[in-house]
Protein backbone atom coordinates (compact mmCIF):
# COMPACT_ATOMS: atom_id res chain seq x y z
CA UNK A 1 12.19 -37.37 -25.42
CA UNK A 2 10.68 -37.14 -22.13
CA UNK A 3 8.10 -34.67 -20.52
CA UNK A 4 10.19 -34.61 -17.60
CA UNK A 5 13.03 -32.81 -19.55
CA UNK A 6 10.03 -30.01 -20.78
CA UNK A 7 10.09 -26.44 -18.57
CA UNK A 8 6.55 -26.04 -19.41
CA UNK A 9 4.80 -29.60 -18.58
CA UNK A 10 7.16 -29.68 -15.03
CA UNK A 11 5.49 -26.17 -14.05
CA UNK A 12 2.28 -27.19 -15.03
CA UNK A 13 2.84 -30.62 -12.76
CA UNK A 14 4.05 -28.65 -10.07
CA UNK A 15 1.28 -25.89 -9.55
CA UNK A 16 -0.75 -29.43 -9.42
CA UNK A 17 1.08 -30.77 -6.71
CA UNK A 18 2.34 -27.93 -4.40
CA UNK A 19 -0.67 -27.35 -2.65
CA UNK A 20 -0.23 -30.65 -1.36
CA UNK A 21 3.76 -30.18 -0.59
CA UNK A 22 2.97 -26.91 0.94
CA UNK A 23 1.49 -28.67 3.51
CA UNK A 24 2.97 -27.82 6.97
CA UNK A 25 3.12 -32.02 8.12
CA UNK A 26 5.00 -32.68 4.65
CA UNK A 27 7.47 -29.69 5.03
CA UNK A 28 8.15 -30.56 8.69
CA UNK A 29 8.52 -34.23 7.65
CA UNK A 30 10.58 -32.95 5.06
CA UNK A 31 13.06 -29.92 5.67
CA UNK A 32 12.21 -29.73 9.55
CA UNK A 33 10.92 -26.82 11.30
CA UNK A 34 13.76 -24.40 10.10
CA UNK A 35 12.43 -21.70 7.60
CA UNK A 36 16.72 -21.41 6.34
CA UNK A 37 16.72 -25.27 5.49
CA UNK A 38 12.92 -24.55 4.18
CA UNK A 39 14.42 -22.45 2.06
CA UNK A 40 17.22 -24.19 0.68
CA UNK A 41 14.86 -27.10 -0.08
CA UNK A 42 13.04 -24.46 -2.97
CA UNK A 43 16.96 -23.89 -4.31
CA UNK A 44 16.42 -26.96 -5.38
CA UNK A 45 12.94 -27.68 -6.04
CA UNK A 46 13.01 -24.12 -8.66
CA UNK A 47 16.56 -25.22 -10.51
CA UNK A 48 14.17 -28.77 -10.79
CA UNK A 49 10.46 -27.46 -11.50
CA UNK A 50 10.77 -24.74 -13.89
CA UNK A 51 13.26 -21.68 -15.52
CA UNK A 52 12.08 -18.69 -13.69
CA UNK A 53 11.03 -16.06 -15.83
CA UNK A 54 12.82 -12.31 -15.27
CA UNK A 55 11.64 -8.83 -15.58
CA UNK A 56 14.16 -5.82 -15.99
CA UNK A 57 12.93 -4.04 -13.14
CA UNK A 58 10.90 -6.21 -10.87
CA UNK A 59 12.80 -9.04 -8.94
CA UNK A 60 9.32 -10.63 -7.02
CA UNK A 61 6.03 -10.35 -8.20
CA UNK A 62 3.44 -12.83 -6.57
CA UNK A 63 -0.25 -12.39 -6.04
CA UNK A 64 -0.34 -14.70 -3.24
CA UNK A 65 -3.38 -16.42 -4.47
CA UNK A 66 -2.80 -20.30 -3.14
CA UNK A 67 0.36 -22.05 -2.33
CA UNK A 68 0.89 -23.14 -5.52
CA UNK A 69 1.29 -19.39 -6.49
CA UNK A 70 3.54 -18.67 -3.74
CA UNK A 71 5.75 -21.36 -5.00
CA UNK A 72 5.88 -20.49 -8.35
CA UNK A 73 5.51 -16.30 -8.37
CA UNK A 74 5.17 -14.57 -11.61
CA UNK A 75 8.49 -13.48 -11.14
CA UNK A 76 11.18 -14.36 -8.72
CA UNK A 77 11.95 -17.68 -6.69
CA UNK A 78 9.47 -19.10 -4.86
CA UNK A 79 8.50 -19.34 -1.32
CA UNK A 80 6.43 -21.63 0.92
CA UNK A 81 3.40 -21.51 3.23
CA UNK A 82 3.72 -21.99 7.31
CA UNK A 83 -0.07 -22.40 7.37
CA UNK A 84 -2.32 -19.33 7.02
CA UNK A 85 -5.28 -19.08 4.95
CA UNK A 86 -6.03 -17.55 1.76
CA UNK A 87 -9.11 -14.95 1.94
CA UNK A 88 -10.78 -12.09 -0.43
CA UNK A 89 -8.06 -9.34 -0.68
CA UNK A 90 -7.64 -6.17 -3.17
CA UNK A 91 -7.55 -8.55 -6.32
CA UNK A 92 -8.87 -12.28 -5.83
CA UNK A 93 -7.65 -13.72 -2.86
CA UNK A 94 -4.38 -12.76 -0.80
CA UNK A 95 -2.91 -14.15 2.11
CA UNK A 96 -4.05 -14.35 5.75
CA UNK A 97 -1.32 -15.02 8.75
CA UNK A 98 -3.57 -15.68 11.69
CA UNK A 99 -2.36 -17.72 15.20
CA UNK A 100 -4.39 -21.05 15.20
CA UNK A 101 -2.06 -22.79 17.77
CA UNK A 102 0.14 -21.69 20.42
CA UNK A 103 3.24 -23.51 18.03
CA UNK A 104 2.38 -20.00 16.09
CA UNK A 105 4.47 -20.28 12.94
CA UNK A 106 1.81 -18.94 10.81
CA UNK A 107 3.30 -17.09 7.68
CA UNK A 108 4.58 -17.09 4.24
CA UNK A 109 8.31 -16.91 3.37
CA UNK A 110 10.38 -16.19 0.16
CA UNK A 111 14.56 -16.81 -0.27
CA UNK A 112 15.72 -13.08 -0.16
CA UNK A 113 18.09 -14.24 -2.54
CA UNK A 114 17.70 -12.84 -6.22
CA UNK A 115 14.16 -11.26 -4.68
CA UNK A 116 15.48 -8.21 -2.50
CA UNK A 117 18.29 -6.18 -3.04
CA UNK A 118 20.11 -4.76 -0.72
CA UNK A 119 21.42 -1.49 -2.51
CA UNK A 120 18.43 0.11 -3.28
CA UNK A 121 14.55 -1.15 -4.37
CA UNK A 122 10.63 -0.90 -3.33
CA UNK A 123 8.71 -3.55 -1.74
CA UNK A 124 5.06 -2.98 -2.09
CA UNK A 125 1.71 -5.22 -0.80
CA UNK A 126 -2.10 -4.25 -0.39
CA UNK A 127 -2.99 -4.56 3.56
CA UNK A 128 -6.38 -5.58 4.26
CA UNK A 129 -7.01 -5.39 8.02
CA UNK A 130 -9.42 -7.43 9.89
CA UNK A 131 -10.20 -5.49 12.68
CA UNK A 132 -10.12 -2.16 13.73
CA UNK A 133 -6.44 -0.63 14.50
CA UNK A 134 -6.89 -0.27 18.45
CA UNK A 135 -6.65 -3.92 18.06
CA UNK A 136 -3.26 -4.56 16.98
CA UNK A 137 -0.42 -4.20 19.25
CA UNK A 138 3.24 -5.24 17.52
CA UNK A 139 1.99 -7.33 14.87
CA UNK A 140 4.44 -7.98 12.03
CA UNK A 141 3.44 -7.35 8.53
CA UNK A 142 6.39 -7.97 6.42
CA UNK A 143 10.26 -8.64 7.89
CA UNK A 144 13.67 -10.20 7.39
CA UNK A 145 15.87 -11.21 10.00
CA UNK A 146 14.87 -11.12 13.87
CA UNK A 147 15.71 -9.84 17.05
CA UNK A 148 18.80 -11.79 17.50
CA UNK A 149 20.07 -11.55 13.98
CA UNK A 150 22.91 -9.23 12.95
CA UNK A 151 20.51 -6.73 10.83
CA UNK A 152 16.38 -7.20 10.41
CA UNK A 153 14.30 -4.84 9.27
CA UNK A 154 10.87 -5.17 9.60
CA UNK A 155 6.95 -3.15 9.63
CA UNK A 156 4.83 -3.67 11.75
CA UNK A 157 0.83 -2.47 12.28
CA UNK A 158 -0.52 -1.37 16.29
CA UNK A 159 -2.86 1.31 17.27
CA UNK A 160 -1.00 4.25 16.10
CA UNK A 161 -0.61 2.72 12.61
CA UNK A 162 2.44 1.66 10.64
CA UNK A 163 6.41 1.41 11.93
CA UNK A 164 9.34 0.63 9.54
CA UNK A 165 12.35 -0.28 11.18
CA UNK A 166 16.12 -1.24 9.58
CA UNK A 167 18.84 -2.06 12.04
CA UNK A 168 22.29 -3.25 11.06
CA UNK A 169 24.49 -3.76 14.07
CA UNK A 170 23.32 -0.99 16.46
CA UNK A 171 22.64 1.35 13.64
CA UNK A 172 18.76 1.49 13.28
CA UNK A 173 16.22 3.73 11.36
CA UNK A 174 12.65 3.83 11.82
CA UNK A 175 9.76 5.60 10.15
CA UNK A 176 6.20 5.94 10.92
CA UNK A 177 2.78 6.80 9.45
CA UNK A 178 0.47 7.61 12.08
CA UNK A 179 -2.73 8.54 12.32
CA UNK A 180 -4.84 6.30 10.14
CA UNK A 181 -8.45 6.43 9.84
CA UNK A 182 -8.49 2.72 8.32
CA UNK A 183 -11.53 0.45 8.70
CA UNK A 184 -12.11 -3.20 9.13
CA UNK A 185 -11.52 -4.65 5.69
CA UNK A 186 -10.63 -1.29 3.75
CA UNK A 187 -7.64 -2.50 1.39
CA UNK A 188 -4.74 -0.05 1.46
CA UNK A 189 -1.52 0.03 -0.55
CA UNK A 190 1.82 0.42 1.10
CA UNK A 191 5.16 0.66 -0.20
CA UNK A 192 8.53 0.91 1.20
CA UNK A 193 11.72 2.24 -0.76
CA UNK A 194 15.28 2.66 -0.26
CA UNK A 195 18.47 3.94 -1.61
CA UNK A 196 20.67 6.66 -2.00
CA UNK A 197 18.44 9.17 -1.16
CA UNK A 198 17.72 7.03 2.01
CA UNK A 199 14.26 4.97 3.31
CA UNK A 200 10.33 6.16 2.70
CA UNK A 201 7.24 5.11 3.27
CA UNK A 202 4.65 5.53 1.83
CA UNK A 203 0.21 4.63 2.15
CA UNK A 204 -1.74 4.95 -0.27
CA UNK A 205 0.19 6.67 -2.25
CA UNK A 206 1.58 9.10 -0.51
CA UNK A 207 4.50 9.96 1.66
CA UNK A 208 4.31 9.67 4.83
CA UNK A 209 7.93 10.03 6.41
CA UNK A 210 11.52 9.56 5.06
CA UNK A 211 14.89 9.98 5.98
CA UNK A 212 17.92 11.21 3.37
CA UNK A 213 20.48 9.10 5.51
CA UNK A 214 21.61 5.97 2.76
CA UNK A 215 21.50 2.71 4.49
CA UNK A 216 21.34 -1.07 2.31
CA UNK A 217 17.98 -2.84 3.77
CA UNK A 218 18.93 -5.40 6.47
CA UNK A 219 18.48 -8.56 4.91
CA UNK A 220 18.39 -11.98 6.06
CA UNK A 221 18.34 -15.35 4.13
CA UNK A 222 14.48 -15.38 3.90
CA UNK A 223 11.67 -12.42 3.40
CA UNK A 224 8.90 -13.37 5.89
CA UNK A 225 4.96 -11.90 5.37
CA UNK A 226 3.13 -11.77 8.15
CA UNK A 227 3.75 -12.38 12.14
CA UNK A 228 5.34 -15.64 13.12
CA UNK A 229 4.69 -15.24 16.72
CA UNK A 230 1.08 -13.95 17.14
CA UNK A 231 -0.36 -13.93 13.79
CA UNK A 232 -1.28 -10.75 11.76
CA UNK A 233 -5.24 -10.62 11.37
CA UNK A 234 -4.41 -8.87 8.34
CA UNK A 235 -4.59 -9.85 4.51
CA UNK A 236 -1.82 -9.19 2.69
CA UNK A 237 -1.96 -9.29 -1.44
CA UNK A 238 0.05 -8.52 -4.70
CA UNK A 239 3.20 -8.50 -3.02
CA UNK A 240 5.85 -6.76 -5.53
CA UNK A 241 9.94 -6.15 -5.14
CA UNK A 242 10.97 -3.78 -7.30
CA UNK A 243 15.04 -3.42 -8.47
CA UNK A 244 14.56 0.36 -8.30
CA UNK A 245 13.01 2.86 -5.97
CA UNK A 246 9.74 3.65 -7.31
CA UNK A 247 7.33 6.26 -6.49
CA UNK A 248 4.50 6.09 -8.49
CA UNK A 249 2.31 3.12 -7.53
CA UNK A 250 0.40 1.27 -9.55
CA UNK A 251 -3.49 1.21 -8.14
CA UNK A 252 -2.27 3.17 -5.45
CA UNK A 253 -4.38 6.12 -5.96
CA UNK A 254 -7.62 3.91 -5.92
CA UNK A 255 -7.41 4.31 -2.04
CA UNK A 256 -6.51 7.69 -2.44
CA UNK A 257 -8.23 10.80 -1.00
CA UNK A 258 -7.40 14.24 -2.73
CA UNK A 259 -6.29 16.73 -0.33
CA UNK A 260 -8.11 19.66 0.86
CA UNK A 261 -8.48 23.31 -0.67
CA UNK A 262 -7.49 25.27 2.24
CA UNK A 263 -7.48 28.85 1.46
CA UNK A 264 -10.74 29.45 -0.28
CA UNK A 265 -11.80 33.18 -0.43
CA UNK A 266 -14.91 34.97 -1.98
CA UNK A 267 -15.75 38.44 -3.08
CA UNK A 268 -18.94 39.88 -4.39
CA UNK A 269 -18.05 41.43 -7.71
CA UNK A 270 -21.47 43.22 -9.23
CA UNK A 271 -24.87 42.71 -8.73
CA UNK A 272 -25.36 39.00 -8.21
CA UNK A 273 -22.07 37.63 -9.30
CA UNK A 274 -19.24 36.36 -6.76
CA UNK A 275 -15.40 35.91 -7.59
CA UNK A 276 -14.24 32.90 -5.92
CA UNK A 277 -9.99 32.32 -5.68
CA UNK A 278 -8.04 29.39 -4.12
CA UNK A 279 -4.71 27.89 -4.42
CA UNK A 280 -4.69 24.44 -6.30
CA UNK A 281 -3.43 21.39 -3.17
CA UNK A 282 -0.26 19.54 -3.52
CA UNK A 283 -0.63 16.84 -5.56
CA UNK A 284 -0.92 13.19 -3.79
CA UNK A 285 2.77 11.54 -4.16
CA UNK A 286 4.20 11.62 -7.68
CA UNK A 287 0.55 11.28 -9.53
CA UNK A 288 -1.23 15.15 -8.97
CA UNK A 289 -4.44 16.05 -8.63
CA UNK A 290 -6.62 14.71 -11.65
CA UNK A 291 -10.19 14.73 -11.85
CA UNK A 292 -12.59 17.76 -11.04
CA UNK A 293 -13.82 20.50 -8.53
CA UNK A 294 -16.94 20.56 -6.71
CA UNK A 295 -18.26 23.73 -5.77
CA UNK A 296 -21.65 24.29 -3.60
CA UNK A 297 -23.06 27.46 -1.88
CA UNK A 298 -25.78 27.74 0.68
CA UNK A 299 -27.53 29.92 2.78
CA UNK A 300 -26.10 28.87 6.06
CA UNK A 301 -22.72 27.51 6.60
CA UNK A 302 -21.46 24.71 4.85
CA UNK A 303 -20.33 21.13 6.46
CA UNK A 304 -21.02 17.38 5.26
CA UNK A 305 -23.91 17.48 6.64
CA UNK A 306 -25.66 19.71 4.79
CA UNK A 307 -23.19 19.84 1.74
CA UNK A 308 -26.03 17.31 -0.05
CA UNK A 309 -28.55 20.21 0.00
CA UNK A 310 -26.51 22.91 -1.10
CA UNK A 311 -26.52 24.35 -4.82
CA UNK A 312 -24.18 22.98 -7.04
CA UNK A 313 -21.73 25.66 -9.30
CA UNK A 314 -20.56 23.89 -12.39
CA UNK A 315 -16.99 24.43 -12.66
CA UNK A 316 -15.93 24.50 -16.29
CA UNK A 317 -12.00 23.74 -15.63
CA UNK A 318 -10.14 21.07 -13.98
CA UNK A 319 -7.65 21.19 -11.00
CA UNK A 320 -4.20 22.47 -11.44
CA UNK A 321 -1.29 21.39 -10.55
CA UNK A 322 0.92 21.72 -7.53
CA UNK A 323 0.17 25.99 -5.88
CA UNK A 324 -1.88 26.86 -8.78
CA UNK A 325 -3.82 29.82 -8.60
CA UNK A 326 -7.69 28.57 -9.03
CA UNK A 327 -10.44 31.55 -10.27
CA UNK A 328 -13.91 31.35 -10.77
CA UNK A 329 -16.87 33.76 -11.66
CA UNK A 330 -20.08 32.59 -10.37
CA UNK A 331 -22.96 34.59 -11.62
CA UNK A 332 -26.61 34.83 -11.47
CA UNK A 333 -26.84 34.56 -7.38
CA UNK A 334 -29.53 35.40 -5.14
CA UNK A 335 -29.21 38.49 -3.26
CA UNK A 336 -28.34 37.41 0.30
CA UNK A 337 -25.32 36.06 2.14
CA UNK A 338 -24.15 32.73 0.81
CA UNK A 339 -21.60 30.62 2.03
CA UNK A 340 -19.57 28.63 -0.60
CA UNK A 341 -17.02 25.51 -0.46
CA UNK A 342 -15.20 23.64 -2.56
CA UNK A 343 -13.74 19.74 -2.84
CA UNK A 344 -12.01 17.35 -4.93
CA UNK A 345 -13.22 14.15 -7.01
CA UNK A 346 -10.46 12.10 -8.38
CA UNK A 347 -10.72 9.99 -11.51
CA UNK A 348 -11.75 7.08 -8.97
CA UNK A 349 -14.63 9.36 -7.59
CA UNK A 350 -12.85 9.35 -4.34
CA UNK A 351 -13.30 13.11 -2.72
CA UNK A 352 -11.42 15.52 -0.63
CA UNK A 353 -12.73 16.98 2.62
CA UNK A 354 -14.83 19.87 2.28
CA UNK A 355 -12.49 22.99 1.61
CA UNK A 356 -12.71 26.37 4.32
CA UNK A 357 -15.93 27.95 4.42
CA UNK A 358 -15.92 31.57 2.51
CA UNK A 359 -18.97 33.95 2.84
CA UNK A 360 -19.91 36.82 0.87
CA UNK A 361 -22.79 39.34 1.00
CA UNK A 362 -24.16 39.17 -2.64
CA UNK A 363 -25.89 42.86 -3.93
C-alpha cells in the first residue's frame, strides 16, 4: 500500500503544493505561455491529483479563494492562475485581475470542458468593482474564445455598465444592463443564462434584458475570468456553472432593492381617518416581494430628506404579490393636510425608493 495510490492524501498534497505550481515562472517554464497547452497540462495533473467530485446540477463551483482552490474547485476541473491577486470579496477572498506589466496576461482560466455546456446553463460570479464605473472602458469580466476565434462570447464592464456578447461565425447577440448606480467596492451578483428560451442577464437578481432567439454559448477550449489585455480592477468571487438555466439566485437578493410603489392614492374617509390604496410592485426576478411596508405622513411633502421626521403608520399586513391591490385605514389623524408615502424593506432590510406622494385634507 502506498499513499500515493490514496484520492484523499494526493488532494490534500496537492492543495499544499499548487500555490507554488501556480506560479506564473513555473507554468511558463513548464507548459509555455499558451493558456490551450496550460490547459491540457491540468488534464493531466486532475486524472493524477484527485477524483473530482460531481453535483447533478452544477458543473463548476469554485470560490476562488487562492490558487490552490482554483486548482482544485469544489466541483468541476480545475484551472490555473496568470498572476492576479486574491483580495476581500462577497465571501472571504475572491479574485483580482489587475495589469502589473505591459506582458498583461493577468487572469484566471478553467478547461471549458465538462465545466460549460454549450446547450443550455447559468454562469454566475459576485463583481466587486474597484473604482467607480466612469472608469472602465472595455474591460473583460468573464469570456471564452477571442476576437479571432470562430465563436467567443464574452461580458464586459465600461461606463454604461454591463455588455454580454455571443458570436458564432457572424451570428452575434448582445445584451446590456445599463444604468447602474454601483459604488467602489459594492459587491453585486450577476448571472448569465441560456437555452431554449434564448440568453438573459441578469444583476442582482433581476432581469435586465433577454432575447427568445436559441443560440448554444460560443465556447472555446478554456473559460477565462477577468481581462487578459488590460486587467479588470474588479474582484470577482463564487464563480458557479450551472447545467440548467436558473433563475432564482442564491444571495442574490442581498444586493437587492425592492421596487417602488408607484400609484399611491389617499382619501379622507370620516373625521380624522384616511383610506390609503396602492397596487402591490412586481416582484424582483423569480423571488417577490417579502418583507414589510413602511408608511409615513407629514405635514409638508414627503422626500428622503425629511422622510426621518415624518410619523410612522404601523402597517399590520405584509406586501403582496405581483399587482396586488394594497388597502389601509389610518385613523386617529390630525385635522390638517397631510402628505403620506410608502416604501419597501426586504428581509435583508434593504428598502425601496420612497413611493408617489398622496395628499389628503383630513376633517
Amino acid at each position: 500500500y502506498s499513499w500515493t495510490n490514496d484520492p484523499r492524501y494526493l488532494k490534500k498534497a496537492a492543495r499544499l503544493m499548487m500555490p507554488a505550481l501556480m506560479d506564473t515562472a513555473y507554468i511558463g517554464k513548464q507548459v509555455g505561455q499558451n493558456g490551450r497547452s496550460a490547459a491540457r497540462f491540468f488534464y493531466w495533473w486532475e486524472a493524477y491529483a484527485k477524483t473530482l467530485p460531481t453535483h447533478p446540477e452544477v458543473s463548476l463551483l469554485c470560490h476562488l479563494e487562492n490558487a490552490a482552490d482554483i486548482a482544485f474547485p469544489t466541483y468541476g476541473r480545475g484551472g490555473a492562475v496568470m498572476r492576479g491577486a486574491f483580495e476581500p470579496g462577497k465571501s472571504g477572498t475572491g479574485y483580482l485581475s489587475r495589469k502589473t506589466d505591459e506582458s498583461g496576461r493577468n487572469y484566471v482560466f478553467f478547461p471549458t470542458e465538462g465545466n460549460v455546456a454549450k446547450g443550455q446553463g447559468t454562469i454566475e460570479f459576485w463583481l466587486r468593482p474597484l473604482n467607480d464605473l466612469a472608469a472602465y472602458r472595455y474591460r473583460r469580466v468573464i469570456s471564452s474564445g477571442s476576437y479571432n476565434s470562430p465563436e467567443e462570447f464574452f461580458l464586459w464592464l465600461d461606463a454604461q455598465g454591463l455588455t454580454f456578447s455571443n458570436r458564432i461565425g457572424q451570428a452575434a447577440t448582445t445584451l446590456a444592463a445599463t444604468g447602474l448606480t454601483w459604488k467602489p467596492g459594492e459587491a453585486h451578483h450577476v448571472a448569465i443564462t441560456w437555452g431554449d428560451d434564448g440568453f438573459a442577464l441578469h444583476v442582482d437578481g433581476r432581469l435586465k434584458q433577454a432575447t427568445r432567439v436559441p443560440s448554444p454559448l460560443a465556447l472555446d477550449e478554456t473559460l477565462i475570468v477577468g481581462d487578459p489585455s488590460n486587467g479588470l480592477d474588479a474582484v470577482v468571487d463564487e464563480l458557479k456553472v450551472s447545467k440548467t438555466v436558473r433563475r432564482d439566485f442564491d444571495g442574490a437578493c442581498a444586493a437587492v432593492t425592492p421596487p417602488p410603489v408607484s400609484d399611491l392614492r389617499a382619501v379622507a374617509c370620516g373625521r380624522g381617518n384616511v383610506r390609503l390604496t396602492w397596487t402591490a410592485p412586481l416582484p424582483d426576478a423569480s423571488n417577490g416581494v417579502t418583507g414589510r411596508y413602511l408608511v409615513k405622513y407629514y405635514t409638508e411633502s414627503l422626500n428622503e430628506q425629511n422622510w426621518a421626521e415624518g410619523e410612522d403608520v404601523p402597517c399590520a399586513f405584509a406586501p403582496g404579490t405581483a399587482e396586488t391591490p394594497e388597502v389601509m385605514l389610518v385613523k386617529g389623524l390630525p385635522l390638517k393636510r397631510l402628505w403620506f408615502s410608502v416604501r419597501i424593506e426586504n428581509e435583508r432590510q434593504f428598502q425601496s425608493p420612497l413611493s408617489n406622494v398622496a395628499a389628503a385634507m383630513v376633517e
